[in-house]
N, C-alpha and C. Protein backbone atom coordinates (compact mmCIF):
# COMPACT_ATOMS: atom_id res chain seq x y z
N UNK A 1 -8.07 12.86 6.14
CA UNK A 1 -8.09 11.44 5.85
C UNK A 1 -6.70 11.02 5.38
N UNK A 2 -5.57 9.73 5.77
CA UNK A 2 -4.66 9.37 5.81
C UNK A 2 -4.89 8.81 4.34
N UNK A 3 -6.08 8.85 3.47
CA UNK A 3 -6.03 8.12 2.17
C UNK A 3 -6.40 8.90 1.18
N UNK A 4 -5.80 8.67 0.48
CA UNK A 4 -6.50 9.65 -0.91
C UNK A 4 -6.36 8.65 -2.16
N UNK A 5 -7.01 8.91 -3.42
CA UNK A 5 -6.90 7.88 -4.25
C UNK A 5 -6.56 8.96 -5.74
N UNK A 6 -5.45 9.02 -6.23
CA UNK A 6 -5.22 9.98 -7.41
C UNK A 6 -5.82 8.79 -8.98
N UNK A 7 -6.51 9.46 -9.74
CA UNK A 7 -6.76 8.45 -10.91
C UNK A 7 -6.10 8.83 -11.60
N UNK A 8 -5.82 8.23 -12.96
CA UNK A 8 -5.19 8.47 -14.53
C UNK A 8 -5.85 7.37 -15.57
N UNK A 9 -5.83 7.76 -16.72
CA UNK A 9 -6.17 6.49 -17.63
C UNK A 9 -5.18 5.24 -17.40
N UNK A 10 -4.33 5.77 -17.10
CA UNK A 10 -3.07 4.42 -16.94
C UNK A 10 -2.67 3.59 -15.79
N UNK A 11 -2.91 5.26 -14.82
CA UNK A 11 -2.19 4.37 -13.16
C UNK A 11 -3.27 5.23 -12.03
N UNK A 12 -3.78 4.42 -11.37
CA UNK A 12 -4.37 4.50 -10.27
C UNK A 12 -2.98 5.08 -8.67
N UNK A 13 -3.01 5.47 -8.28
CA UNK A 13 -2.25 6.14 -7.43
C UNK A 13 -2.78 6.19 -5.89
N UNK A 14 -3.18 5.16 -4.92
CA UNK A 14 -3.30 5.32 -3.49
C UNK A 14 -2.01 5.70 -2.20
N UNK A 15 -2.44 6.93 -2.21
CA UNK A 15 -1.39 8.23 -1.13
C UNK A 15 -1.92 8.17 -0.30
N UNK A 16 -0.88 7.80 0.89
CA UNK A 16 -1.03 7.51 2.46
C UNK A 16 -0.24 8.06 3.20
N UNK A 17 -0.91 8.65 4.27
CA UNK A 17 -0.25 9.83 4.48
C UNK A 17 -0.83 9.74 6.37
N UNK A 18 0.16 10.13 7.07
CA UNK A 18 0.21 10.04 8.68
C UNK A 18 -0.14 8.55 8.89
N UNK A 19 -0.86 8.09 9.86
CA UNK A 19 -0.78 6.78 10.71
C UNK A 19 -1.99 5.99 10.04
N UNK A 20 -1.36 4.47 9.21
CA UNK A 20 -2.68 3.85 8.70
C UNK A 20 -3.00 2.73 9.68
N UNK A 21 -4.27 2.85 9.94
CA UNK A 21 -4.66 1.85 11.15
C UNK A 21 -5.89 1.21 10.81
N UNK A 22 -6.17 0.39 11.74
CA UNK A 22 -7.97 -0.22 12.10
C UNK A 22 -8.80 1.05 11.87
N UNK A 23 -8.67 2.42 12.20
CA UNK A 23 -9.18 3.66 12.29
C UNK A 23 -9.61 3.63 10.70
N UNK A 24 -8.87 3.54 9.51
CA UNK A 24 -8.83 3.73 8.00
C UNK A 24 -8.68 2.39 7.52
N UNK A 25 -9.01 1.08 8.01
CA UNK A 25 -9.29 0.67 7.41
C UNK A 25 -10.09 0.12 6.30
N UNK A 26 -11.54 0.23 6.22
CA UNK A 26 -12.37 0.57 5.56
C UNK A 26 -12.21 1.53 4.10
N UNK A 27 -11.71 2.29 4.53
CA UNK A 27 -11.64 3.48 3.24
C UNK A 27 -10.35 2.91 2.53
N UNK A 28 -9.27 2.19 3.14
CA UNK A 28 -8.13 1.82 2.45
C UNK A 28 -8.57 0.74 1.81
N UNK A 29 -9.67 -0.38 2.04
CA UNK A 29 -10.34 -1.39 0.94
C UNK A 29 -10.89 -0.79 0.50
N UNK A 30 -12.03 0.12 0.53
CA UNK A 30 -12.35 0.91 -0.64
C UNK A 30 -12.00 1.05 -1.78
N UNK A 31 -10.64 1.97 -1.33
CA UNK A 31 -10.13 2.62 -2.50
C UNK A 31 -8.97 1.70 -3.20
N UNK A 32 -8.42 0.75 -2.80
CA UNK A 32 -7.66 -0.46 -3.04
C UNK A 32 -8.91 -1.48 -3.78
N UNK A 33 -10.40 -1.56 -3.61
CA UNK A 33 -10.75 -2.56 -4.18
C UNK A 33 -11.40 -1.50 -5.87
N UNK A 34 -11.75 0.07 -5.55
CA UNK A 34 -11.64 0.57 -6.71
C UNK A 34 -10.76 1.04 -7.78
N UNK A 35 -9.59 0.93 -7.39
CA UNK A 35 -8.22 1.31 -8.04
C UNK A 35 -7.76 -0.25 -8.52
N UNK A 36 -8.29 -1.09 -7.71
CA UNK A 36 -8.32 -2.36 -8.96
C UNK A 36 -9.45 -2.64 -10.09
N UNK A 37 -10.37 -2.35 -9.77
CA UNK A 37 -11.66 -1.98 -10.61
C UNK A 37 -11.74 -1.68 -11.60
N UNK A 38 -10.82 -0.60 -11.50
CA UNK A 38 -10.69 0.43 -13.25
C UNK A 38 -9.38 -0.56 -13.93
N UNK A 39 -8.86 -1.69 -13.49
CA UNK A 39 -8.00 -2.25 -14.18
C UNK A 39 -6.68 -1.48 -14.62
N UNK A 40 -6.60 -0.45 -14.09
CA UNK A 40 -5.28 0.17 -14.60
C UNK A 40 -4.05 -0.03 -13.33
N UNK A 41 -2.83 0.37 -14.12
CA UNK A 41 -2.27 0.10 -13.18
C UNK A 41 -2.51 0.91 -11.59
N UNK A 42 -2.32 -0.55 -10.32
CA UNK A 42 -2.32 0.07 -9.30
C UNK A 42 -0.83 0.51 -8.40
N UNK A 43 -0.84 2.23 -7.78
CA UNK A 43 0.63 2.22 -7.11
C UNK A 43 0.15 2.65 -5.68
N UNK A 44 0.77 2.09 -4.91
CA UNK A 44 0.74 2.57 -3.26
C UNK A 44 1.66 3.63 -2.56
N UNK A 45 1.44 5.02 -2.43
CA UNK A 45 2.43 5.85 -2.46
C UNK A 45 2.56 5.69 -0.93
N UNK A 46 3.92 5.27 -0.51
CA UNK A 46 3.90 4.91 1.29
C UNK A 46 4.91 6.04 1.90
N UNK A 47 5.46 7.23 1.11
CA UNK A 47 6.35 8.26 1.36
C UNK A 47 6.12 9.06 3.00
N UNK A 48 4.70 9.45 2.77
CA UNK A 48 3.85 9.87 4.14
C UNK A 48 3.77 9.21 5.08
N UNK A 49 3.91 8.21 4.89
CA UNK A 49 3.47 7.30 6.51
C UNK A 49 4.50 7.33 7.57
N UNK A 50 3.64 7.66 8.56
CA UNK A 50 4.67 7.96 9.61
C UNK A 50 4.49 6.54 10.49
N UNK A 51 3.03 6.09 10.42
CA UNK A 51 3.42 4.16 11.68
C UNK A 51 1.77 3.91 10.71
N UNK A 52 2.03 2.53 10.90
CA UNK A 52 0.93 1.39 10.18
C UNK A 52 1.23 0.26 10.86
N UNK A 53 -0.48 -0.76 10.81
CA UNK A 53 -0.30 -1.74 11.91
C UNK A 53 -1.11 -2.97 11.03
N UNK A 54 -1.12 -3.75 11.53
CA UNK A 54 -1.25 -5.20 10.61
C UNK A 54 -1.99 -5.38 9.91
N UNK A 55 -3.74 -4.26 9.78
CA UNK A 55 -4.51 -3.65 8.99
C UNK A 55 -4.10 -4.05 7.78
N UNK A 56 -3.30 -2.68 7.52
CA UNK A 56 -2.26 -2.26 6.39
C UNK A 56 -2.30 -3.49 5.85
N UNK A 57 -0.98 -4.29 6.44
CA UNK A 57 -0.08 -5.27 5.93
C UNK A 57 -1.58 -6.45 5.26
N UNK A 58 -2.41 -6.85 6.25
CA UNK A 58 -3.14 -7.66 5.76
C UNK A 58 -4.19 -7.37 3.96
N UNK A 59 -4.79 -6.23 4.38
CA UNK A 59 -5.10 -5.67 3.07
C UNK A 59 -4.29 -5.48 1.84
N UNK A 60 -2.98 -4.82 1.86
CA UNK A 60 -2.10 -4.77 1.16
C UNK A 60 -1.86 -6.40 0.19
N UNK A 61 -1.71 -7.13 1.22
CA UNK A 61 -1.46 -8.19 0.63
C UNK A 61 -2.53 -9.25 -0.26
N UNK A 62 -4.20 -8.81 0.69
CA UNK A 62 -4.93 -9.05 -0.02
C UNK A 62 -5.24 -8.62 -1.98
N UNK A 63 -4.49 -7.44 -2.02
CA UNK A 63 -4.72 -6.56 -3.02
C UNK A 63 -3.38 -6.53 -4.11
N UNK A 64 -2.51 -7.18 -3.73
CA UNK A 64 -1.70 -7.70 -4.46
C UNK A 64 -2.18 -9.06 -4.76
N UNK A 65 -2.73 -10.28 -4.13
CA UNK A 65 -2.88 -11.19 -4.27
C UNK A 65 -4.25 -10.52 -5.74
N UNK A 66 -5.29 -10.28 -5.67
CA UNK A 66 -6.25 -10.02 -6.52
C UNK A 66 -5.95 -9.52 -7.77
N UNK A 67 -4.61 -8.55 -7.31
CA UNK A 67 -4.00 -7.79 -9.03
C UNK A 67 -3.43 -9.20 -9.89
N UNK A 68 -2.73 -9.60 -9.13
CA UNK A 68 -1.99 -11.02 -9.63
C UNK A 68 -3.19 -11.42 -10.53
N UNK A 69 -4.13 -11.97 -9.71
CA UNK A 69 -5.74 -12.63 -10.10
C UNK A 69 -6.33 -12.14 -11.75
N UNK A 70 -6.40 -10.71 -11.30
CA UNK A 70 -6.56 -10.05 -12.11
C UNK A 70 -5.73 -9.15 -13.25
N UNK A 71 -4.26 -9.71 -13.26
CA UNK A 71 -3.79 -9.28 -14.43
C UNK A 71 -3.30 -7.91 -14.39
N UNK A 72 -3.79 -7.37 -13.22
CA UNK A 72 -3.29 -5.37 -13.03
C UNK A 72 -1.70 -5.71 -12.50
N UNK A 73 -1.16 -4.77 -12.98
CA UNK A 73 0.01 -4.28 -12.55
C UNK A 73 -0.07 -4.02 -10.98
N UNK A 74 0.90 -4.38 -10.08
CA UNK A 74 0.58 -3.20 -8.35
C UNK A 74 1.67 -3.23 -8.08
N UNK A 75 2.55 -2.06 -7.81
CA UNK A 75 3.59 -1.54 -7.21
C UNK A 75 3.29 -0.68 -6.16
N UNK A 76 4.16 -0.29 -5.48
CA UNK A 76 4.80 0.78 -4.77
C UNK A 76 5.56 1.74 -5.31
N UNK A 77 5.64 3.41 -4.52
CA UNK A 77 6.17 4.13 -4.90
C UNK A 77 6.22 5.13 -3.72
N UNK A 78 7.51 6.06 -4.31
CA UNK A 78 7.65 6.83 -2.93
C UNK A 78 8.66 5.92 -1.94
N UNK A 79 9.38 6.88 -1.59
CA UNK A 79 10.61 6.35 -0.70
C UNK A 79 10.01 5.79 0.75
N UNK A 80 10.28 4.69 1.43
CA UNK A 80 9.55 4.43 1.99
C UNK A 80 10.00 4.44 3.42
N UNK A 81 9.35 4.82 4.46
CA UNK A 81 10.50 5.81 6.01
C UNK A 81 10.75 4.48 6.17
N UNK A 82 12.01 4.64 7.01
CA UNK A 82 12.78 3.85 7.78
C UNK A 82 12.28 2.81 9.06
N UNK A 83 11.22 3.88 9.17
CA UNK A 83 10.92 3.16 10.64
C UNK A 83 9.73 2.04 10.29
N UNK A 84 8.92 2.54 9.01
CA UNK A 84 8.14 1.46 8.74
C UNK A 84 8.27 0.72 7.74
N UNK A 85 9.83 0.57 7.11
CA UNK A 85 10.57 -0.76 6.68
C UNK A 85 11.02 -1.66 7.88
N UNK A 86 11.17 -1.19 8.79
CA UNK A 86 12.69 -1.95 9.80
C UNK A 86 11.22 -2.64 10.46
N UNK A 87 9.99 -2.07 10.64
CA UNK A 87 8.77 -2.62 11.37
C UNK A 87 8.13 -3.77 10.48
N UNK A 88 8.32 -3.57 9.18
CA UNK A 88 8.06 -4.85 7.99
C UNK A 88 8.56 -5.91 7.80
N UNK A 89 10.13 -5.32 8.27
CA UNK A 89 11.12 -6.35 8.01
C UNK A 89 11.02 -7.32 9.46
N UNK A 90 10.64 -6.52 10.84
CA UNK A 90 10.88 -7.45 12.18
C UNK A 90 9.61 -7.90 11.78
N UNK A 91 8.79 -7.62 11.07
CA UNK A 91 7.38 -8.53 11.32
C UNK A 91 7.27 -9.48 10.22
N UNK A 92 8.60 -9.86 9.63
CA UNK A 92 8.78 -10.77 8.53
C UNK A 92 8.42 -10.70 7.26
N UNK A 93 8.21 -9.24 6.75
CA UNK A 93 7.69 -9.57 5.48
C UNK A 93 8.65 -8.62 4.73
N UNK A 94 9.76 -9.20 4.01
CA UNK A 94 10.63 -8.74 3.72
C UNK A 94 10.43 -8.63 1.97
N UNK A 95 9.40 -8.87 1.53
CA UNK A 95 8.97 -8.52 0.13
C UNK A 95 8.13 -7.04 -0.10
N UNK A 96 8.14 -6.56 1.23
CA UNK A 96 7.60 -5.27 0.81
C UNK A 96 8.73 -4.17 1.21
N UNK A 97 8.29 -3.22 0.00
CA UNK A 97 9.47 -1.86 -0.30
C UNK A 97 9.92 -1.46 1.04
N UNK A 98 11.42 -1.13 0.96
CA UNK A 98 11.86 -0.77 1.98
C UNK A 98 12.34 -1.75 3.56
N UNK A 99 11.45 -2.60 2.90
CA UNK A 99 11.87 -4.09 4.53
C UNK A 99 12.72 -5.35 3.50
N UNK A 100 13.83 -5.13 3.57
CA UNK A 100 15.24 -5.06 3.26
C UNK A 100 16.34 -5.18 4.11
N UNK A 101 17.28 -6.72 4.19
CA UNK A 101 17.84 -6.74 5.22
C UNK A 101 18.96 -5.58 5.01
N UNK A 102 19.52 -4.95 6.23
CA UNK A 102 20.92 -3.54 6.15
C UNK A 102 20.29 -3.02 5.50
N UNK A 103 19.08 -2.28 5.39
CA UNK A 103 18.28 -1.29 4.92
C UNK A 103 17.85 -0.48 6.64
């Protein structure tokens, strides 16, 4: 499974790992709507990902919009590949890690 969800009393930790798609979508709201749940901080580890498709991007953003809502912390973490910044950045969303113009 491309998802895993690490807990802590403090920080919730969702690790993604090979290709996140329509395939994982489901389990990525899952664990994105329980890692906001426990109110602690939430982080999206995107180090692993090798390609992700608008799935991703749409949920992601849903789940930042809700932390906001809800007062949780949500970052990113983990260096984030090249190929799926430069794919963030042509698909205009240049507020997420790594989609960065001359990045």
């Amino acid at each position: 499974m491309p998802i895993a969800l690490e807990r802590s009393d403090a920080t919730n930790v969702i690790c993604l790992d090979g290709v996140v798609d329509i395939a994982c979508a489901a389990e990525l709201k899952t664990q994105l709507l329980d890692a906001l749940a426990a109110g602690a901080e939430v982080r999206v580890d995107l180090e692993r990902v090798a390609d992700l498709d608008v799935t991703w991007v749409q949920l992601i953003w849903a789940a930042q919009r809700e932390a906001r809502r809800a007062g949780v912390k949500f970052s990113f973490s983990g260096q984030v590949p090249e190929k799926i910044g430069a794919a963030l950045l042509h698909a205009g969303f240049e507020g997420f890690p790594g989609a960065t113009p001359g990045e």
